[in-house]
Every structure is written in structure tokens, then in C-alpha cells.
C-alpha atoms as a PDB file:
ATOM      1  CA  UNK A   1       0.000   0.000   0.000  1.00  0.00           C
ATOM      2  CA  UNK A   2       1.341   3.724  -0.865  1.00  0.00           C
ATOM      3  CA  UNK A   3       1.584   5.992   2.142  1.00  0.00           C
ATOM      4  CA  UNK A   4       0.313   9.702   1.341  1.00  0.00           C
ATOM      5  CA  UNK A   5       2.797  12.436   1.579  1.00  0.00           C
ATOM      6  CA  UNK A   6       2.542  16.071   2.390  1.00  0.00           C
ATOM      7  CA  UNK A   7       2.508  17.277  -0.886  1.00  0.00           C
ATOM      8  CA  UNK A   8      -0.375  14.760  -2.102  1.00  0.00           C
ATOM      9  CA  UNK A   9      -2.801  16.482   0.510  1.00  0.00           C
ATOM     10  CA  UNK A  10      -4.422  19.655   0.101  1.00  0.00           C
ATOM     11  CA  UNK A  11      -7.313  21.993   2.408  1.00  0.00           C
ATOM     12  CA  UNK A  12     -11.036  20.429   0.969  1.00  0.00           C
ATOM     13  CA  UNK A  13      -9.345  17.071   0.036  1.00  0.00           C
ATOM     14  CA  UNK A  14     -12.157  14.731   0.595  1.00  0.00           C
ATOM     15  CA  UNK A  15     -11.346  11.146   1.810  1.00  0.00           C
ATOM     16  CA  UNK A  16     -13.746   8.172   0.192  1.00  0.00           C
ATOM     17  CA  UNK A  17     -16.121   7.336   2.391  1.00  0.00           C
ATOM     18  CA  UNK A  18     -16.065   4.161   4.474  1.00  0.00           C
ATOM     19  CA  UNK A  19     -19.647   2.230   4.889  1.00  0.00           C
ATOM     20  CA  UNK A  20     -19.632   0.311   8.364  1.00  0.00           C
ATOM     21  CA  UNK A  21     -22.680  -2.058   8.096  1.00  0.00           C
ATOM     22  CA  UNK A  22     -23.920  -2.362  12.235  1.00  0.00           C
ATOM     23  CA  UNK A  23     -24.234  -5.740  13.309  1.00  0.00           C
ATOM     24  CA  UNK A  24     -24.710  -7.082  16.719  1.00  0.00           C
ATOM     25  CA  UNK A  25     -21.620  -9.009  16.378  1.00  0.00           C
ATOM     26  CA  UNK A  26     -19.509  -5.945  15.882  1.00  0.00           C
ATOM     27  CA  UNK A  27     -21.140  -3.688  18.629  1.00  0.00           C
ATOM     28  CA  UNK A  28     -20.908  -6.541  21.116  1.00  0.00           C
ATOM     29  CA  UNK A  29     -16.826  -8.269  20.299  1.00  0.00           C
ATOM     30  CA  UNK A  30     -15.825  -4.683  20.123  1.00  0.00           C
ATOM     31  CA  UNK A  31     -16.889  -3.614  23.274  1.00  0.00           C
ATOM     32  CA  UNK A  32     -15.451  -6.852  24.546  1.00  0.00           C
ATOM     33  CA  UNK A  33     -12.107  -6.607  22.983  1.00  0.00           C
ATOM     34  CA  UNK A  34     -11.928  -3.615  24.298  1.00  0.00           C
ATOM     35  CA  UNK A  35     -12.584  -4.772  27.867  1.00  0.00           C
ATOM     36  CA  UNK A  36     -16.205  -2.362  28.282  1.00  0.00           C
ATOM     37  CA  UNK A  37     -18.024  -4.951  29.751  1.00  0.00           C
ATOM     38  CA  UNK A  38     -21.150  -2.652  30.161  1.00  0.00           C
ATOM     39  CA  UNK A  39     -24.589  -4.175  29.881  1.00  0.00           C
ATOM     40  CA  UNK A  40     -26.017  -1.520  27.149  1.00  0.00           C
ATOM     41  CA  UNK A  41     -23.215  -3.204  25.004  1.00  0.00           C
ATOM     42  CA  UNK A  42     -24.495  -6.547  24.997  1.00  0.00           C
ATOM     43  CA  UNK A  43     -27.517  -7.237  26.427  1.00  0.00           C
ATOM     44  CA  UNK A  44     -30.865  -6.064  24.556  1.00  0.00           C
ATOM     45  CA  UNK A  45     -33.451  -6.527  27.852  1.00  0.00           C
ATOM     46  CA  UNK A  46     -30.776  -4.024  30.530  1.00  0.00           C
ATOM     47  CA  UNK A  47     -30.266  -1.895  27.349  1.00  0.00           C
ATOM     48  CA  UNK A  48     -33.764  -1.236  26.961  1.00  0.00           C
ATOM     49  CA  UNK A  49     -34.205  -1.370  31.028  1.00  0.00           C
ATOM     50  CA  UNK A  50     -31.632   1.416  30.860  1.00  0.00           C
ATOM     51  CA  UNK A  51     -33.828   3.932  28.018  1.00  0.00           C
ATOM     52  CA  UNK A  52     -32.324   2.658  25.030  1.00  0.00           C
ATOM     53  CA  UNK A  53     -33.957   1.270  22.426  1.00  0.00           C
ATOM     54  CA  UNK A  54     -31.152  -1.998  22.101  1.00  0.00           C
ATOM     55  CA  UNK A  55     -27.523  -2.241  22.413  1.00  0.00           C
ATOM     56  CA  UNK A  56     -24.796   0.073  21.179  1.00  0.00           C
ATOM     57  CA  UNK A  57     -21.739   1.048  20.007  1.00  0.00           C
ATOM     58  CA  UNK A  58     -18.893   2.154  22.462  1.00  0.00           C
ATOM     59  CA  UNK A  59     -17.211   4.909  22.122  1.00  0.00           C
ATOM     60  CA  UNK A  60     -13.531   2.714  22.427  1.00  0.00           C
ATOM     61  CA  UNK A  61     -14.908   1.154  18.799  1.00  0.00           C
ATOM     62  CA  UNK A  62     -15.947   4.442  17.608  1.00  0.00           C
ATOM     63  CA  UNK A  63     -12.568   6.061  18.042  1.00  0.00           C
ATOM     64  CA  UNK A  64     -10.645   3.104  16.837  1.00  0.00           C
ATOM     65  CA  UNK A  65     -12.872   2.658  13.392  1.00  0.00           C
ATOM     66  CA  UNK A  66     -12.075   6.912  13.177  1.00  0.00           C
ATOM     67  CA  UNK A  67      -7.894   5.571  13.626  1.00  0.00           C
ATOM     68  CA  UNK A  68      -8.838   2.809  10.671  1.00  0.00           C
ATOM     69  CA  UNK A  69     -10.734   5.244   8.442  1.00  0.00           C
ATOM     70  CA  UNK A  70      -7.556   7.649   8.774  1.00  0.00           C
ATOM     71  CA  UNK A  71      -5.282   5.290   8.122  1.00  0.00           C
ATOM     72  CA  UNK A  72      -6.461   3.418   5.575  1.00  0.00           C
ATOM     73  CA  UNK A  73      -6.612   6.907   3.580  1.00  0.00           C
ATOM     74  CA  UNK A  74      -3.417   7.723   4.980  1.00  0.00           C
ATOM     75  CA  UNK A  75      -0.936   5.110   4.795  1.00  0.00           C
ATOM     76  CA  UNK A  76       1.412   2.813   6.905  1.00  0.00           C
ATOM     77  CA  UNK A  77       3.523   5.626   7.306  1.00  0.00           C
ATOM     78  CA  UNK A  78       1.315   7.533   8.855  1.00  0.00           C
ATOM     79  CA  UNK A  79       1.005   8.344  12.704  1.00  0.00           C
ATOM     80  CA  UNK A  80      -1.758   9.949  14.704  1.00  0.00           C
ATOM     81  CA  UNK A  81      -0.923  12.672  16.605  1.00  0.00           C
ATOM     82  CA  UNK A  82      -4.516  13.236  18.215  1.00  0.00           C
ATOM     83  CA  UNK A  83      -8.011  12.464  18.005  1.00  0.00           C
ATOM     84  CA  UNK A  84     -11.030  14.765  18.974  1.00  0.00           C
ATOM     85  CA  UNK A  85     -14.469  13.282  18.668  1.00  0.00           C
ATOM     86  CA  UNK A  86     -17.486  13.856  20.487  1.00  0.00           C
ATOM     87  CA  UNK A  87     -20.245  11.279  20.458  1.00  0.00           C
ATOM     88  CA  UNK A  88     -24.132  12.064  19.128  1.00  0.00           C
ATOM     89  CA  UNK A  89     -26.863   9.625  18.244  1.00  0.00           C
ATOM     90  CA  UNK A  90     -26.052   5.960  19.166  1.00  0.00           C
ATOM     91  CA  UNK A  91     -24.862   3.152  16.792  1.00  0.00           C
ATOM     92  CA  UNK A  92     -27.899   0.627  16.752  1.00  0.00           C
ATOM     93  CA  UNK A  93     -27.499  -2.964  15.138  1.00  0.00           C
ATOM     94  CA  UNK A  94     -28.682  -3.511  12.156  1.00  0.00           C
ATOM     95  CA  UNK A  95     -28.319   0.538  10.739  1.00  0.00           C
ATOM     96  CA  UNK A  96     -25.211   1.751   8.561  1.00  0.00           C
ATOM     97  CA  UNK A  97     -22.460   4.521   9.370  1.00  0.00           C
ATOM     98  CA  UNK A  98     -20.645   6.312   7.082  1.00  0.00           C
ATOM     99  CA  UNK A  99     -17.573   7.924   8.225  1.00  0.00           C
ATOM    100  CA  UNK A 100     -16.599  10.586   5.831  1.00  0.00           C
ATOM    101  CA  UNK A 101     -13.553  13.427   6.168  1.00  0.00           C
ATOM    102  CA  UNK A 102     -12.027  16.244   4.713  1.00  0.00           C
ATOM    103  CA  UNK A 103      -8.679  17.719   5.028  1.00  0.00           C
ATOM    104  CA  UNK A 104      -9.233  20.712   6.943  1.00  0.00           C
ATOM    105  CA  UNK A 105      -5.582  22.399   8.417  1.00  0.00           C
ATOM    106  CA  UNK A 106      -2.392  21.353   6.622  1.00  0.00           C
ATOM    107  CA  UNK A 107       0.338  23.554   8.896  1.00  0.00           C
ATOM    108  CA  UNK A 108       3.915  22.538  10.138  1.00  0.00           C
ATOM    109  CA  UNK A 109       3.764  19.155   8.466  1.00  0.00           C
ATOM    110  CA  UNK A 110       0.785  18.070  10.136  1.00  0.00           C
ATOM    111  CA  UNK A 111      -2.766  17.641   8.494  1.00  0.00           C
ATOM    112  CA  UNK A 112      -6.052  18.116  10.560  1.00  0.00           C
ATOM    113  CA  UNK A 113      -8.804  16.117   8.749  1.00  0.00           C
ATOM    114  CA  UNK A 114     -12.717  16.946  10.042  1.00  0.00           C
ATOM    115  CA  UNK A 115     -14.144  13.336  10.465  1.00  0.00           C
ATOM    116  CA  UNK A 116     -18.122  12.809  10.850  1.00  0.00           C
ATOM    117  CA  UNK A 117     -19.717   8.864  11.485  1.00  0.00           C
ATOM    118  CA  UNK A 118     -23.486   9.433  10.454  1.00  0.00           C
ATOM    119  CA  UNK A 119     -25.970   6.998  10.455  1.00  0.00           C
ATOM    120  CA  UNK A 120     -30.011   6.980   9.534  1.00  0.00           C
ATOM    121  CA  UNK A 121     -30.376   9.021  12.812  1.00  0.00           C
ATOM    122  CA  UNK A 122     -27.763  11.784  12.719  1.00  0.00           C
ATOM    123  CA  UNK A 123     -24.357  11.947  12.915  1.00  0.00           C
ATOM    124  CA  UNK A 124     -22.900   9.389  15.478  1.00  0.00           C
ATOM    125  CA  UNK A 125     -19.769  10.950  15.720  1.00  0.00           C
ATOM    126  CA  UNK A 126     -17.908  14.251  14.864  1.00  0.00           C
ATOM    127  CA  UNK A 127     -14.776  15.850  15.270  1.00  0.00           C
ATOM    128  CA  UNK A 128     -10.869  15.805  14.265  1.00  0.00           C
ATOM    129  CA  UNK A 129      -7.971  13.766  14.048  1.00  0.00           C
ATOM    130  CA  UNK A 130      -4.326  15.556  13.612  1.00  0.00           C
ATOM    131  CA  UNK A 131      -1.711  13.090  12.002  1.00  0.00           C
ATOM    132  CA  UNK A 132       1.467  13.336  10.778  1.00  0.00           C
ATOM    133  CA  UNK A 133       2.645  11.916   6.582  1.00  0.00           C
ATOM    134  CA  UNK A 134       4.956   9.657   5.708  1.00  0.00           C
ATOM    135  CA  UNK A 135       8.314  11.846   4.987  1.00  0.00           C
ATOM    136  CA  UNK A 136      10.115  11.011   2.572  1.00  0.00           C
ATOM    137  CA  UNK A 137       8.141  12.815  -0.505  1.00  0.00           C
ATOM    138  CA  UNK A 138       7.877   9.300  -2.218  1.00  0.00           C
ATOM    139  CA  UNK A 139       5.776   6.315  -2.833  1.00  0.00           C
ATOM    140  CA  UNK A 140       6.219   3.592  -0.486  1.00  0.00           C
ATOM    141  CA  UNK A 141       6.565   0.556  -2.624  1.00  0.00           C
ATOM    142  CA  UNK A 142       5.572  -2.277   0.569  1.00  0.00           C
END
């Protein structure tokens, strides 16, 4: 896979966007890989007990599809230097998000890309993540 470089990014770039289908396997071995062992993550009954209308999405699996959305754009040669998201309507199973970004800040050889996870009720997730290009001004070839 070819890693981007500076000079292949410009402010208004828009990255392809990335359709998540929402199953119940995902929501619930996500929050369990990620050691959230919260009811309203895996059991229906204490989600809806709890006001919601089934289980959902953590935000741990939020913020990590956000790292894979930015990286697969980006490249292996890419590194994250910060993620900024704030949470909206929940990730239900069985509805799609679509994570879409554009390049927003490209200063001091880092890019700031505005990211957005929406699904059929709103946007899920919003915010930014800052990373870093690979540096050497060429292709990768791996």
C-alpha cells in the first residue's frame, strides 16, 4: 500500500467514504475486545431497562474505526498525533455509518482532517484527528 505524503494532501481534500454495516456481532466483540463490559453493550433486555432502544456502540470502537478510516486513507507511514471526537446519536445494530472526512488544516507538516460517522439518525460521531505523513516525498513501494 502507498503511504500519502505532504505534498499529495491539500485543504477540501475529501477522503472516500467508508460504509460500516452495524451488526450485533460488531457492537458486542468490540466492546469486549476492548474490555467495556457494560450491559447496554451486549444485552438487549438491561439496554432497553436502561432507556435505550437496544444495544450500542462504544465509544472505544468508535474512536478506533475513526484511527482505521484515517489510516487506511493515509498510509502505513502515517502516525496519529490526536483524536477529537465527540459522540451524538447511538450506533444501533442492524443501521449503517458512514464515516466521511475532509482535510481541513495542513500547517507545520501536520494535516487536521474533520471526520463525521453518520448513520439513519444523525451523525454518530464528529470531530478531528491531527496526524502526521509519511516523509520522505515518495511512494512507499511495501
Amino acid at each position: 500500500m502507498n503511504s500519502l505524503h505532504d505534498t499529495d494532501v491539500n485543504v477540501g481534500d475529501q477522503i472516500a467514504p467508508l460504509v460500516l454495516p452495524l451488526s450485533r456481532s460488531l457492537i458486542v466483540a468490540t466492546a469486549l475486545a476492548s474490555r467495556d463490559y457494560q450491559d447496554v453493550h451486549h444485552d438487549p433486555v438491561l439496554a432497553q431497562q436502561k432507556g435505550s432502544q437496544d444495544i450500542f456502540m462504544n465509544i472505544l470502537t468508535t474512536n478506533g474505526l475513526i484511527g482505521r478510516y484515517i489510516t487506511d486513507w493515509a498510509g502505513p507511514d502515517s502516525i496519529i498525533k490526536n483524536v477529537s471526537i465527540r459522540l451524538g446519536v447511538p450506533n444501533y445494530a442492524g443501521d449503517t455509518m458512514t464515516i466521511t472526512g475532509t482535510v481541513t488544516s495542513k500547517q507545520d507538516g501536520q494535516i487536521v482532517v474533520g471526520v463525521v460517522g453518520a448513520n439513519s439518525m444523525g451523525n454518530h460521531v464528529t470531530g478531528t484527528v491531527t496526524l502526521v505523513l509519511g516523509a520522505t516525498g515518495q511512494g512507499d513501494t511495501k
